[in-house]
PDB file of N, CA and C in Angstrom:
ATOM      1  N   UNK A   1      -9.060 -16.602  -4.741  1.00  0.00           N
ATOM      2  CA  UNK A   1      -8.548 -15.330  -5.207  1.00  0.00           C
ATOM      3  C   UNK A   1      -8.566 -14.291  -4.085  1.00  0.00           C
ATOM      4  N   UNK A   2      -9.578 -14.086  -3.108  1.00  0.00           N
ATOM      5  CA  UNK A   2      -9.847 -13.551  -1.923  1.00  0.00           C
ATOM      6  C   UNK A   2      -8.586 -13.369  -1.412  1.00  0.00           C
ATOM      7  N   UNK A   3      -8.502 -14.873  -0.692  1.00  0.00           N
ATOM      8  CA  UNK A   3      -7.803 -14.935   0.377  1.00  0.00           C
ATOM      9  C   UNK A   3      -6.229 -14.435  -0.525  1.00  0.00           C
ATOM     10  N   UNK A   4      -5.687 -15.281  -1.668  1.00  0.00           N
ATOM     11  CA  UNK A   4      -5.066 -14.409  -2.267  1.00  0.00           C
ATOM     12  C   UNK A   4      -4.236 -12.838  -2.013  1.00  0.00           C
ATOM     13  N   UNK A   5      -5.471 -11.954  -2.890  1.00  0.00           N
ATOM     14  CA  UNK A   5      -5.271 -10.369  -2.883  1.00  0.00           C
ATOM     15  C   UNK A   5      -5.190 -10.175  -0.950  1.00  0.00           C
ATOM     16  N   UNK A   6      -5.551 -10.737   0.167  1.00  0.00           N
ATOM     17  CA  UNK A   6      -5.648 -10.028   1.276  1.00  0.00           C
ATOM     18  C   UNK A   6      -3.706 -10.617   1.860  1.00  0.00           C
ATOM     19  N   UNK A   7      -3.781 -11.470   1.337  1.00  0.00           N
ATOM     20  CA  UNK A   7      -2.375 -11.614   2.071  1.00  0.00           C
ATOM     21  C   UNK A   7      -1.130 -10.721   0.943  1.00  0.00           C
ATOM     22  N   UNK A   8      -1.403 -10.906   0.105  1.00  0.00           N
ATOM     23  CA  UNK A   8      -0.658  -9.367  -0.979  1.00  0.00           C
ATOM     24  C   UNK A   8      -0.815  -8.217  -0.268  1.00  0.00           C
ATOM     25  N   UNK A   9      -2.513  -7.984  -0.078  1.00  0.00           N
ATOM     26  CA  UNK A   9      -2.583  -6.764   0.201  1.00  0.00           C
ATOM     27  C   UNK A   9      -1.887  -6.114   1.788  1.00  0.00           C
ATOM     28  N   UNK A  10      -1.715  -7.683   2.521  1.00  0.00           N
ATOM     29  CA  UNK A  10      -1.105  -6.973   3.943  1.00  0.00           C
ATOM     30  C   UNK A  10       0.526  -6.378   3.798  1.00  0.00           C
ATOM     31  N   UNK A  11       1.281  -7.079   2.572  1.00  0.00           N
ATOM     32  CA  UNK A  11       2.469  -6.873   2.107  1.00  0.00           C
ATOM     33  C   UNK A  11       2.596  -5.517   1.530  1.00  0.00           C
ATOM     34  N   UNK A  12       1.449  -5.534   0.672  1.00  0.00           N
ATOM     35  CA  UNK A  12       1.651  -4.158  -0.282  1.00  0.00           C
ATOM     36  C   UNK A  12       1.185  -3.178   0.780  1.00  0.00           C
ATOM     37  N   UNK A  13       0.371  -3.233   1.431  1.00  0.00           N
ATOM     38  CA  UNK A  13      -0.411  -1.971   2.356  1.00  0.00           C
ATOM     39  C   UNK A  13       0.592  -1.493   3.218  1.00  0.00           C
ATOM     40  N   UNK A  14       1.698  -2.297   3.829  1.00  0.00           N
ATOM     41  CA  UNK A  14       2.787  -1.892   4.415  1.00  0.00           C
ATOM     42  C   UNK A  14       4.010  -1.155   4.223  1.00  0.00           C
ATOM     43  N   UNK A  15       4.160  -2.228   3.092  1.00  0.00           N
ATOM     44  CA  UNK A  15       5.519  -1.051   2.001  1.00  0.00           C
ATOM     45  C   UNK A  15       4.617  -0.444   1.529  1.00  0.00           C
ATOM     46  N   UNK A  16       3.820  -0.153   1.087  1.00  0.00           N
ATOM     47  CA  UNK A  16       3.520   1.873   0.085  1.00  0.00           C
ATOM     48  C   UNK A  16       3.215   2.415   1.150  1.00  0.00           C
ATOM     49  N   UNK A  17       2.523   2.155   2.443  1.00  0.00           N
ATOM     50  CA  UNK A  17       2.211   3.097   3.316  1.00  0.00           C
ATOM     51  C   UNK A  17       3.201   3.532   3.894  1.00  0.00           C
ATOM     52  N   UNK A  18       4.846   2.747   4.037  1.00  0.00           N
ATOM     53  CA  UNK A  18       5.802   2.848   4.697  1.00  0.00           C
ATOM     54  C   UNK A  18       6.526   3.848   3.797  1.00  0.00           C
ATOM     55  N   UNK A  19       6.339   3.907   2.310  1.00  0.00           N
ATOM     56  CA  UNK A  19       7.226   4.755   1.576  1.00  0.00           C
ATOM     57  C   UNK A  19       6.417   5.706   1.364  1.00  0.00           C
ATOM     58  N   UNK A  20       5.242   6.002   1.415  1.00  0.00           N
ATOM     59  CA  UNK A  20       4.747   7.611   1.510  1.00  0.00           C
ATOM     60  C   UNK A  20       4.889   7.895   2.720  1.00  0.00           C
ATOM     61  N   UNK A  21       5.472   7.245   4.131  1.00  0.00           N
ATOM     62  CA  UNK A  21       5.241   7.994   4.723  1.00  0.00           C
ATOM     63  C   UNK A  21       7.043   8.318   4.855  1.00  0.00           C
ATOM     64  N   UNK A  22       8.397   8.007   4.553  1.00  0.00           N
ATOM     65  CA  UNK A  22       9.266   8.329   4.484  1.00  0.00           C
ATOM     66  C   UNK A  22       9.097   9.245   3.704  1.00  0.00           C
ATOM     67  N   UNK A  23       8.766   9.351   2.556  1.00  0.00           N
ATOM     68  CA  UNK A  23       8.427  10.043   1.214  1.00  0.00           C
ATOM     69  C   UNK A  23       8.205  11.438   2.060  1.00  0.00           C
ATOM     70  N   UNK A  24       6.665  11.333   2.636  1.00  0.00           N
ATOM     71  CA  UNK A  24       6.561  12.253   3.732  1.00  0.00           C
ATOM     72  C   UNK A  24       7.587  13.222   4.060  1.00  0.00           C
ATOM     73  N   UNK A  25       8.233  12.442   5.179  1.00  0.00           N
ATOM     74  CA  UNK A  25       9.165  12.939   6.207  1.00  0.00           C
ATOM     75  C   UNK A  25      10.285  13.818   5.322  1.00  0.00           C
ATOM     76  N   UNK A  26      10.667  13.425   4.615  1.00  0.00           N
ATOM     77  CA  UNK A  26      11.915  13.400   3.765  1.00  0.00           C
ATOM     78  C   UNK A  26      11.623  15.223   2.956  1.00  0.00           C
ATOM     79  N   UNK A  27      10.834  15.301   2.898  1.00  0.00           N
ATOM     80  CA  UNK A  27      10.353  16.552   2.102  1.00  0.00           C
ATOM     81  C   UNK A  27      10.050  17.894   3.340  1.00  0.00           C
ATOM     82  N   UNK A  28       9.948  17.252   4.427  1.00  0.00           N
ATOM     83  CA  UNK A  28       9.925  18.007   5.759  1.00  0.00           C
ATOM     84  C   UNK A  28       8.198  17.945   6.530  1.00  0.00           C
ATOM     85  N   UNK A  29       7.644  17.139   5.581  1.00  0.00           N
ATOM     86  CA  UNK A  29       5.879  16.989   6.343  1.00  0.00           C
ATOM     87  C   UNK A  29       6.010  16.417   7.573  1.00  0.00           C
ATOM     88  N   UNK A  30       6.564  16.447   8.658  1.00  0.00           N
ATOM     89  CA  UNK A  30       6.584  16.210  10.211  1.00  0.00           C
ATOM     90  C   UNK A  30       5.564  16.491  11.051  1.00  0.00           C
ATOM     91  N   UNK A  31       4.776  16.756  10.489  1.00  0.00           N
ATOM     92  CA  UNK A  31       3.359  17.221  11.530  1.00  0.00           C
ATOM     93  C   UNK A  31       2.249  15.622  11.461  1.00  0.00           C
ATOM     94  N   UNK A  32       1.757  15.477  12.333  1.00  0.00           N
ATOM     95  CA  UNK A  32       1.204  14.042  12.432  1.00  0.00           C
ATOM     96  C   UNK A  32       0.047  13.982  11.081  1.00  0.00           C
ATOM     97  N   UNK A  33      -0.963  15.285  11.068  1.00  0.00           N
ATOM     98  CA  UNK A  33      -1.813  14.641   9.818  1.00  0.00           C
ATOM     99  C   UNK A  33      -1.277  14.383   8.517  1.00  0.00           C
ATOM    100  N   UNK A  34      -0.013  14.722   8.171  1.00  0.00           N
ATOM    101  CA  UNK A  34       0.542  14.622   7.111  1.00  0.00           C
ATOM    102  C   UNK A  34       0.904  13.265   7.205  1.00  0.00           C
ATOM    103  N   UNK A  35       1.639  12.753   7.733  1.00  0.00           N
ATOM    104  CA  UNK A  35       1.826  11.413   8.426  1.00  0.00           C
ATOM    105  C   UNK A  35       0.782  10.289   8.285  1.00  0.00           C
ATOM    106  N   UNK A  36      -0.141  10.403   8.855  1.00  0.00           N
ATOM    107  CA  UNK A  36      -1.665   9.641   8.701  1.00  0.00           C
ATOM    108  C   UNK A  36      -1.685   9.407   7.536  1.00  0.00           C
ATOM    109  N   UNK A  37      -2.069  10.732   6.750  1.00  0.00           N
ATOM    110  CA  UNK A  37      -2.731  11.543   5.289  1.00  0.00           C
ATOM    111  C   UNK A  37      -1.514  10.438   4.327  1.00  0.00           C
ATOM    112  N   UNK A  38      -0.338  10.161   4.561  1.00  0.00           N
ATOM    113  CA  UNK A  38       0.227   9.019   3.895  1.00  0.00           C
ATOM    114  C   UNK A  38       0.160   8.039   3.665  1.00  0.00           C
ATOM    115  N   UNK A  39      -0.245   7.502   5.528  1.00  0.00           N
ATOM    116  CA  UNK A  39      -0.259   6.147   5.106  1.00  0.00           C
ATOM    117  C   UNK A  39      -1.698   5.684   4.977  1.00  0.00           C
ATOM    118  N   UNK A  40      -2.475   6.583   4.676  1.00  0.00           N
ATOM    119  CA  UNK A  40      -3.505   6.076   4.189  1.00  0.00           C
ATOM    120  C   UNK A  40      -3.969   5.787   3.053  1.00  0.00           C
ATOM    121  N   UNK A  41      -3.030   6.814   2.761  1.00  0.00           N
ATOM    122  CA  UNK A  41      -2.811   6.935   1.137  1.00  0.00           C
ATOM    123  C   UNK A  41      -2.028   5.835   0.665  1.00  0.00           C
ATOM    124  N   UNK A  42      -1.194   5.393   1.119  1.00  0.00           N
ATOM    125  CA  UNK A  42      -0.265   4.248   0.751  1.00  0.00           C
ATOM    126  C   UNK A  42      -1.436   2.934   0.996  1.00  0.00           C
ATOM    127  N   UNK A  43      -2.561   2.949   1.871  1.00  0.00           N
ATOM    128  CA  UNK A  43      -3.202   1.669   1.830  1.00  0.00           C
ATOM    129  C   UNK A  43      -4.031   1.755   0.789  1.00  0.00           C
ATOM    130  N   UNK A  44      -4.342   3.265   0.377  1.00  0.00           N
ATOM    131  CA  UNK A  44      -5.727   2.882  -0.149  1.00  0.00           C
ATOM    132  C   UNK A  44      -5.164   2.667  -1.680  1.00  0.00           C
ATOM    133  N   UNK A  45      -3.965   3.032  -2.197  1.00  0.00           N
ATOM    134  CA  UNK A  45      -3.380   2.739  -3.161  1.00  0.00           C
ATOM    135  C   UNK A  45      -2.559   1.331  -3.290  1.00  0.00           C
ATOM    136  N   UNK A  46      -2.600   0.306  -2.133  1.00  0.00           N
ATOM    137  CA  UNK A  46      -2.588  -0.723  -2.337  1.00  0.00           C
ATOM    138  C   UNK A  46      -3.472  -1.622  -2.608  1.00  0.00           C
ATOM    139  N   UNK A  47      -4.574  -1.074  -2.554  1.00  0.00           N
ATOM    140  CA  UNK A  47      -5.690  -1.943  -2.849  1.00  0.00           C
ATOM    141  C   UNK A  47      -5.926  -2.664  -4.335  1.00  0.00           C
ATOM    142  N   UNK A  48      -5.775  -1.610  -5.369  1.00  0.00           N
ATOM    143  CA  UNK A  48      -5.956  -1.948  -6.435  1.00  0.00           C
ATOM    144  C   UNK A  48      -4.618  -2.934  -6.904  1.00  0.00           C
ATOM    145  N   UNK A  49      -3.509  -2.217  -6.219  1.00  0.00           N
ATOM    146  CA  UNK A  49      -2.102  -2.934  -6.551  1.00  0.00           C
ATOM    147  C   UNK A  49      -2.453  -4.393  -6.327  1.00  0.00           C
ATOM    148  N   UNK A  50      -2.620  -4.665  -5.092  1.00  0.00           N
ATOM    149  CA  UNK A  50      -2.877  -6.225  -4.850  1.00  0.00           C
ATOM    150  C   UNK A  50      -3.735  -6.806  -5.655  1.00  0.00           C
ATOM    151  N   UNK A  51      -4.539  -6.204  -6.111  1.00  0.00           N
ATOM    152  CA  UNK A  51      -5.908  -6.629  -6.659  1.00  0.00           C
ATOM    153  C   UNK A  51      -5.275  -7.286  -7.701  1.00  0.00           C
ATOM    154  N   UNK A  52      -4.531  -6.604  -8.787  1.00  0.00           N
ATOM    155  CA  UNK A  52      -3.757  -6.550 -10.142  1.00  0.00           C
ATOM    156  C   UNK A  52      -2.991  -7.366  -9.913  1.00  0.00           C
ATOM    157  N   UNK A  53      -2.631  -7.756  -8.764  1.00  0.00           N
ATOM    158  CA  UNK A  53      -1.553  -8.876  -8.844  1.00  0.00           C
ATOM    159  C   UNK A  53      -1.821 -10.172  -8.271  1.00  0.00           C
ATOM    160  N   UNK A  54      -2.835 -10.121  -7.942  1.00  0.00           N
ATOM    161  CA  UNK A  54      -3.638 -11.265  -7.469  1.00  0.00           C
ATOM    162  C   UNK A  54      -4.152 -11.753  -8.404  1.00  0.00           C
ATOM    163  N   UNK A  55      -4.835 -11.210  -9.711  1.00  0.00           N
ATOM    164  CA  UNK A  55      -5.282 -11.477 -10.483  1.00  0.00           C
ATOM    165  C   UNK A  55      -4.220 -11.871 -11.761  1.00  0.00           C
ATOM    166  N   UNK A  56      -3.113 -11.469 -11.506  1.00  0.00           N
ATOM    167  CA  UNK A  56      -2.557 -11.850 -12.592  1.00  0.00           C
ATOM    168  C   UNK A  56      -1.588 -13.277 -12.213  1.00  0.00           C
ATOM    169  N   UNK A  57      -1.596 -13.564 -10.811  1.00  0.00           N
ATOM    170  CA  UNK A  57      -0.409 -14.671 -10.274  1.00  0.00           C
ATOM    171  C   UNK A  57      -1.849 -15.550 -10.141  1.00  0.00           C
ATOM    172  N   UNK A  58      -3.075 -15.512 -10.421  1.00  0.00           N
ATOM    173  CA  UNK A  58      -4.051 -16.887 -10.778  1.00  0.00           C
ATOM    174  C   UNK A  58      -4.229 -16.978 -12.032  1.00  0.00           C
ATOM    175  N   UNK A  59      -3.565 -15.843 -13.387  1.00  0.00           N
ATOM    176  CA  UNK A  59      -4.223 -16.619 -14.841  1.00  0.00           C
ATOM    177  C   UNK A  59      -2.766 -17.250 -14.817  1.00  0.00           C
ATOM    178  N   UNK A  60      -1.591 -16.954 -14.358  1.00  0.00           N
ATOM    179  CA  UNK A  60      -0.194 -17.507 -14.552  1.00  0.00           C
ATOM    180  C   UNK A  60      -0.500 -19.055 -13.953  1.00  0.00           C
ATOM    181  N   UNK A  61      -0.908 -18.963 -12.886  1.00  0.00           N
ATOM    182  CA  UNK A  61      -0.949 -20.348 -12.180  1.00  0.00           C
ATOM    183  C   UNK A  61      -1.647 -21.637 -13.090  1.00  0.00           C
TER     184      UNK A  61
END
């Protein structure tokens, strides 16, 4: 299940961090901590995502 959620999570941690940080840009936040302040936010909100889906593609299996 581990190994699982970490290879999700390198997928998911990329796209949400990649779309808050367009998300970002797009609204005019161009200054670098805003930038960061996204995609960190986009990882740390992948965490649970993967989690949830890791867990649900092993009761399917």
């Amino acid at each position: 299940m581990i190994r699982l959620f970490l290879i999700i999570y390198t997928l998911a941690a990329t796209t949400l961090s990649g779309t808050a940080i367009v998300a970002a840009l797009t609204v005019g936040r161009v200054d670098a901590l805003s930038i960061i302040v996204a995609a960190v936010a986009g990882a740390v909100i992948a965490l649970p995502v993967s989690w949830f889906v890791a867990k649900g593609l092993m009761q399917g299996a």
